[in-house]
C-alpha atoms as a PDB file:
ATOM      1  CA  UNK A   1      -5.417 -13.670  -0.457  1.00  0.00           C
ATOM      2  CA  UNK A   2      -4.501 -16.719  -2.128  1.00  0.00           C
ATOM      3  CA  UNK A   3      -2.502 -18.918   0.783  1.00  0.00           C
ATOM      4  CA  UNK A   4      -5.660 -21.252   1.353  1.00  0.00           C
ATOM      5  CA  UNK A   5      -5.879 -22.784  -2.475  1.00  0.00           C
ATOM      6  CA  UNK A   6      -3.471 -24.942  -2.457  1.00  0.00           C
ATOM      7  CA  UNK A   7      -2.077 -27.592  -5.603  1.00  0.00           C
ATOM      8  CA  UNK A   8      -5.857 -29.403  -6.031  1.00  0.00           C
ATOM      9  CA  UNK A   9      -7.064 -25.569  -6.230  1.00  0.00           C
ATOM     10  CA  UNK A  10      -4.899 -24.756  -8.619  1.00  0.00           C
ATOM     11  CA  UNK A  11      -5.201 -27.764 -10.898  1.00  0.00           C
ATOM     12  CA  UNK A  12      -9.341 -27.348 -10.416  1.00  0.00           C
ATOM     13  CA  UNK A  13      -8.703 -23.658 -11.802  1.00  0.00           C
ATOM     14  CA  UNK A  14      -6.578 -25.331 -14.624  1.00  0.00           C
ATOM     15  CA  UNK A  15      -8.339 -27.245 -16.015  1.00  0.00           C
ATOM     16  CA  UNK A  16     -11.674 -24.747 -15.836  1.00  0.00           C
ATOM     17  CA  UNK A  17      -9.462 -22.326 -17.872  1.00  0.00           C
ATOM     18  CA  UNK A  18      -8.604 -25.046 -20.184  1.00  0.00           C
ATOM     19  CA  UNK A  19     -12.501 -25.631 -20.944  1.00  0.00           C
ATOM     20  CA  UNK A  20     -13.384 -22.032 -21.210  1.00  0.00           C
ATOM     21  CA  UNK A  21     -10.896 -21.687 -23.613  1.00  0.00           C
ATOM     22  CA  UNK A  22      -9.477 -24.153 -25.061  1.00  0.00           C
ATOM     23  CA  UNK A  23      -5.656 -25.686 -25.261  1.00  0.00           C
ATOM     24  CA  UNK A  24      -5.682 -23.057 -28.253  1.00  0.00           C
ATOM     25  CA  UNK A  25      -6.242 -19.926 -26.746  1.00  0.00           C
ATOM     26  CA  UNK A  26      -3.829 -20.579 -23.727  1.00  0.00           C
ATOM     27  CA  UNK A  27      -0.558 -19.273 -24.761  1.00  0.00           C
ATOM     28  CA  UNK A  28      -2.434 -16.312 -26.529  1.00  0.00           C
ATOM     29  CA  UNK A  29      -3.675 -15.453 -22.845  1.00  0.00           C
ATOM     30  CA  UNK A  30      -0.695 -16.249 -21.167  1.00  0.00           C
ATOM     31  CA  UNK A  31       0.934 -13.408 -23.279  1.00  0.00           C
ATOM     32  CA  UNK A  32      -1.864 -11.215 -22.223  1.00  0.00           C
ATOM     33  CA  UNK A  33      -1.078 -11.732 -18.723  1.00  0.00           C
ATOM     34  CA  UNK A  34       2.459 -11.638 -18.860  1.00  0.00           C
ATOM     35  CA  UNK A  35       2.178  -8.077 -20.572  1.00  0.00           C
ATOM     36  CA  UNK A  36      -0.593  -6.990 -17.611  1.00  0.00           C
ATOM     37  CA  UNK A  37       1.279  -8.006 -14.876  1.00  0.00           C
ATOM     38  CA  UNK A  38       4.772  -6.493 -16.362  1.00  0.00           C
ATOM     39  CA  UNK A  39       2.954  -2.652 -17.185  1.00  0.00           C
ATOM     40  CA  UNK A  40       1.404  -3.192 -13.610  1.00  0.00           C
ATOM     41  CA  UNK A  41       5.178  -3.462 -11.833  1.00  0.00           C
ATOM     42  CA  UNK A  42       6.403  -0.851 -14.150  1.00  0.00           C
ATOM     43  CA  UNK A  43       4.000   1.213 -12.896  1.00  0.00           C
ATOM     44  CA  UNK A  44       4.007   0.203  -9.334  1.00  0.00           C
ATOM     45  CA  UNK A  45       8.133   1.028  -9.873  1.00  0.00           C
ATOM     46  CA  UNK A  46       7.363   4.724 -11.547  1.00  0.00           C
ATOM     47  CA  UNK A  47       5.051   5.506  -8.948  1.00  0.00           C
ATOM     48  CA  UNK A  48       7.526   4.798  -6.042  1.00  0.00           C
ATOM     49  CA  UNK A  49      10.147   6.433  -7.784  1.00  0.00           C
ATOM     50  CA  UNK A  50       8.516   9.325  -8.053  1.00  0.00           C
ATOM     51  CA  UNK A  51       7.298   9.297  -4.434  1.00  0.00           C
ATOM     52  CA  UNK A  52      11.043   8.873  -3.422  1.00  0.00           C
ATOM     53  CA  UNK A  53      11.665  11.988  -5.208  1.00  0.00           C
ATOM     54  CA  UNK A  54       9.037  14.201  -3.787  1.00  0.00           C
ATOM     55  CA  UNK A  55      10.213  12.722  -0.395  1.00  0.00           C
ATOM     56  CA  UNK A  56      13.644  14.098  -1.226  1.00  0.00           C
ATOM     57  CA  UNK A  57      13.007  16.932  -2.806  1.00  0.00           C
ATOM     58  CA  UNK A  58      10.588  18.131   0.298  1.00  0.00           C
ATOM     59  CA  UNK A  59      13.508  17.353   2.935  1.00  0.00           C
ATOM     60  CA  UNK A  60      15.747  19.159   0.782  1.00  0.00           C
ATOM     61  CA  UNK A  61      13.631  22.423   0.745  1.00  0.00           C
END
């Protein structure tokens, strides 16, 4: 999804984020990813695990 941006990509989206909102408001939405993206994978890992068990369960019956 991402392969083609490449480092000038990423510095362009930088520094757009840094206009929109300011050297201020960065760490506050760093934080607010970081939290996102660690419930998503929590989630993601809940949702296998409990696919793994079905799985199990179902060869075991």
């Amino acid at each position: 999804m991402f392969q083609n941006i490449g480092i000038p990509g990423l510095i362009m989206i930088l520094v757009v984020v840094l206009i929109i909102f300011g050297p201020s408001k960065l760490p506050e939405l760093g934080r607010a990813v970081g939290r996102t993206l660690h419930e998503f994978k929590s989630s993601a890992k809940e949702l296998v695990a409990d696919t793994k068990e079905e799985v199990v369960s179902e060869q075991k019956s």
